[in-house]
Protein backbone atom coordinates (compact mmCIF):
# COMPACT_ATOMS: atom_id res chain seq x y z
CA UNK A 1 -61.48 210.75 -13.23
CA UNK A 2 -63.33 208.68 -11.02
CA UNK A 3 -63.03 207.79 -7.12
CA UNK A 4 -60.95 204.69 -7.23
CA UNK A 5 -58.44 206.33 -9.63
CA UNK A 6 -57.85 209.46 -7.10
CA UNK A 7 -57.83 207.74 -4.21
CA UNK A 8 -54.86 205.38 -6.03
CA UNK A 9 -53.28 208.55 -7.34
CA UNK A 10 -53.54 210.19 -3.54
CA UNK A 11 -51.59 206.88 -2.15
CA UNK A 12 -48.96 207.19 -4.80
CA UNK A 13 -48.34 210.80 -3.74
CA UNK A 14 -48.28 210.05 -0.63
CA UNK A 15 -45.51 206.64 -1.02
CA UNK A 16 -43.37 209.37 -2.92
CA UNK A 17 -43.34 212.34 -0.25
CA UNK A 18 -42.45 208.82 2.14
CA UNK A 19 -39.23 208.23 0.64
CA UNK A 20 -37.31 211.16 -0.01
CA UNK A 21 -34.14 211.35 -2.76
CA UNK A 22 -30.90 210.59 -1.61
CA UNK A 23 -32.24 208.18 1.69
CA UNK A 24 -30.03 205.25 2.51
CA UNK A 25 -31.92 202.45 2.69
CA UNK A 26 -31.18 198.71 3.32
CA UNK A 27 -33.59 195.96 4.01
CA UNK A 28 -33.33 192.00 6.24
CA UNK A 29 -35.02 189.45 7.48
CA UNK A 30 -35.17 189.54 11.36
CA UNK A 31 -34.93 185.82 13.63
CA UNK A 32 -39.14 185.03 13.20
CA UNK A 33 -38.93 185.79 9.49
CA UNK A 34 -40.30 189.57 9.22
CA UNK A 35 -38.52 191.49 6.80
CA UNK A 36 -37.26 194.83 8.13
CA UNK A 37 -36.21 198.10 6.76
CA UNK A 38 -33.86 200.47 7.84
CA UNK A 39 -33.86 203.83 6.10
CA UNK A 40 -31.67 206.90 6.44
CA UNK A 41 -32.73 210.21 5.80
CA UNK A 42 -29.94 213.07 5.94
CA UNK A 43 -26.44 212.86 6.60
CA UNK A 44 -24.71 209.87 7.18
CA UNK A 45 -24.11 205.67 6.35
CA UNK A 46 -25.51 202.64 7.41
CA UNK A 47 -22.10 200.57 8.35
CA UNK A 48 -24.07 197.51 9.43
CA UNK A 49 -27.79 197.01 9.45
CA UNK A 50 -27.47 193.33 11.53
CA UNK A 51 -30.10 193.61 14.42
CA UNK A 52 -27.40 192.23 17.13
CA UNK A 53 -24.85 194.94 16.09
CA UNK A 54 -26.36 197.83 14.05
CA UNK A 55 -24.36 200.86 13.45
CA UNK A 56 -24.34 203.96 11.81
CA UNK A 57 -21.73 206.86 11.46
CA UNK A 58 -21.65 210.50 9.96
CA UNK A 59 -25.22 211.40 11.48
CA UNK A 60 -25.75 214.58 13.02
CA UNK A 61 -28.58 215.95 14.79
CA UNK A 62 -30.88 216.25 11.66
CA UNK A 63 -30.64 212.56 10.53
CA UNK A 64 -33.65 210.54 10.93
CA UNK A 65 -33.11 207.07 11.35
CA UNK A 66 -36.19 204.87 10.94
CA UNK A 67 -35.99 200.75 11.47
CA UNK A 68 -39.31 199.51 10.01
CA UNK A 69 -41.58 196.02 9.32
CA UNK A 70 -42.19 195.74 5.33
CA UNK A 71 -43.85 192.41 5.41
CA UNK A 72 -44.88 190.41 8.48
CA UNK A 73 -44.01 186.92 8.77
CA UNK A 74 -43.58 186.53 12.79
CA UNK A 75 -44.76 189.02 15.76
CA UNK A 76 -44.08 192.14 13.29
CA UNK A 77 -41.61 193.89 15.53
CA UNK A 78 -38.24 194.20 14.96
CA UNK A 79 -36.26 193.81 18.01
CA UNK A 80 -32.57 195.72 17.44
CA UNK A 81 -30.06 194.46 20.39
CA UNK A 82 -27.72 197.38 19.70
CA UNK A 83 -27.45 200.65 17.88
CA UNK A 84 -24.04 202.73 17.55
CA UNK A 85 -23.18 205.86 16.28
CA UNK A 86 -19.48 206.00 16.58
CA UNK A 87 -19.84 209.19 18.61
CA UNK A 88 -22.02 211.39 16.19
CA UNK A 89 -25.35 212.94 17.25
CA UNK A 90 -28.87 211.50 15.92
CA UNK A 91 -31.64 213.97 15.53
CA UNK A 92 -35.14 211.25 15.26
CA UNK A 93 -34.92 206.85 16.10
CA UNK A 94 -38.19 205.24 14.86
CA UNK A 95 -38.10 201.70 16.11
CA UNK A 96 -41.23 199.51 15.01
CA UNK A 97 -39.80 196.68 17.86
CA UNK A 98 -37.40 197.19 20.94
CA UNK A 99 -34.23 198.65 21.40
CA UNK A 100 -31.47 197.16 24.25
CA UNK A 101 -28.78 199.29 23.98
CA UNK A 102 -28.00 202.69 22.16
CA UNK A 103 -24.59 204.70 22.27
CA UNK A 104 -24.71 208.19 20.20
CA UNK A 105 -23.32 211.52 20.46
């Protein structure tokens, strides 16, 4: 096998050990045009996945909740305005942007 083909192989690996079975994910397009993922990993459900109002429910202190840039279009940041949890606990928030208000737990 030569170079290029295990250096492909090695990025495939590591794209599959990224996205784990059973993660809730959901993707948009933010106000400058970048589309955004948000992805889920453990318990719980993405109830809305609008920047202004996002919210999420059923999470508990091992869910990982991870608000990403897939393709950039304007400043590649996402910038959420607010993040609920309807009172449950969140273990990890990756934000690639800001964040102006969060209420969890």
């Amino acid at each position: 096998m030569n170079t290029t083909a295990i250096r492909y192989l090695s990025a495939l690996t590591i794209f599959l050990l990224a996205v784990p079975l059973g993660a809730v994910t959901e993707q948009g397009t933010d106000t400058d045009g970048d589309v955004y993922q948000v992805q889920l990993l453990g318990s719980g459900n993405v109830v809305s996945s609008s920047l202004s109002n996002m919210q999420v429910s059923g999470t508990n202190a091992a869910t990982i909740l991870s608000i990403t840039v897939q393709q950039i279009v304007g400043d590649g940041q996402v910038n959420v305005s607010s993040l609920t949890t309807g009172g449950s606990n969140l273990g990890t928030l990756r934000i690639a942007g800001d964040l102006g208000n969060l209420a969890c737990g």
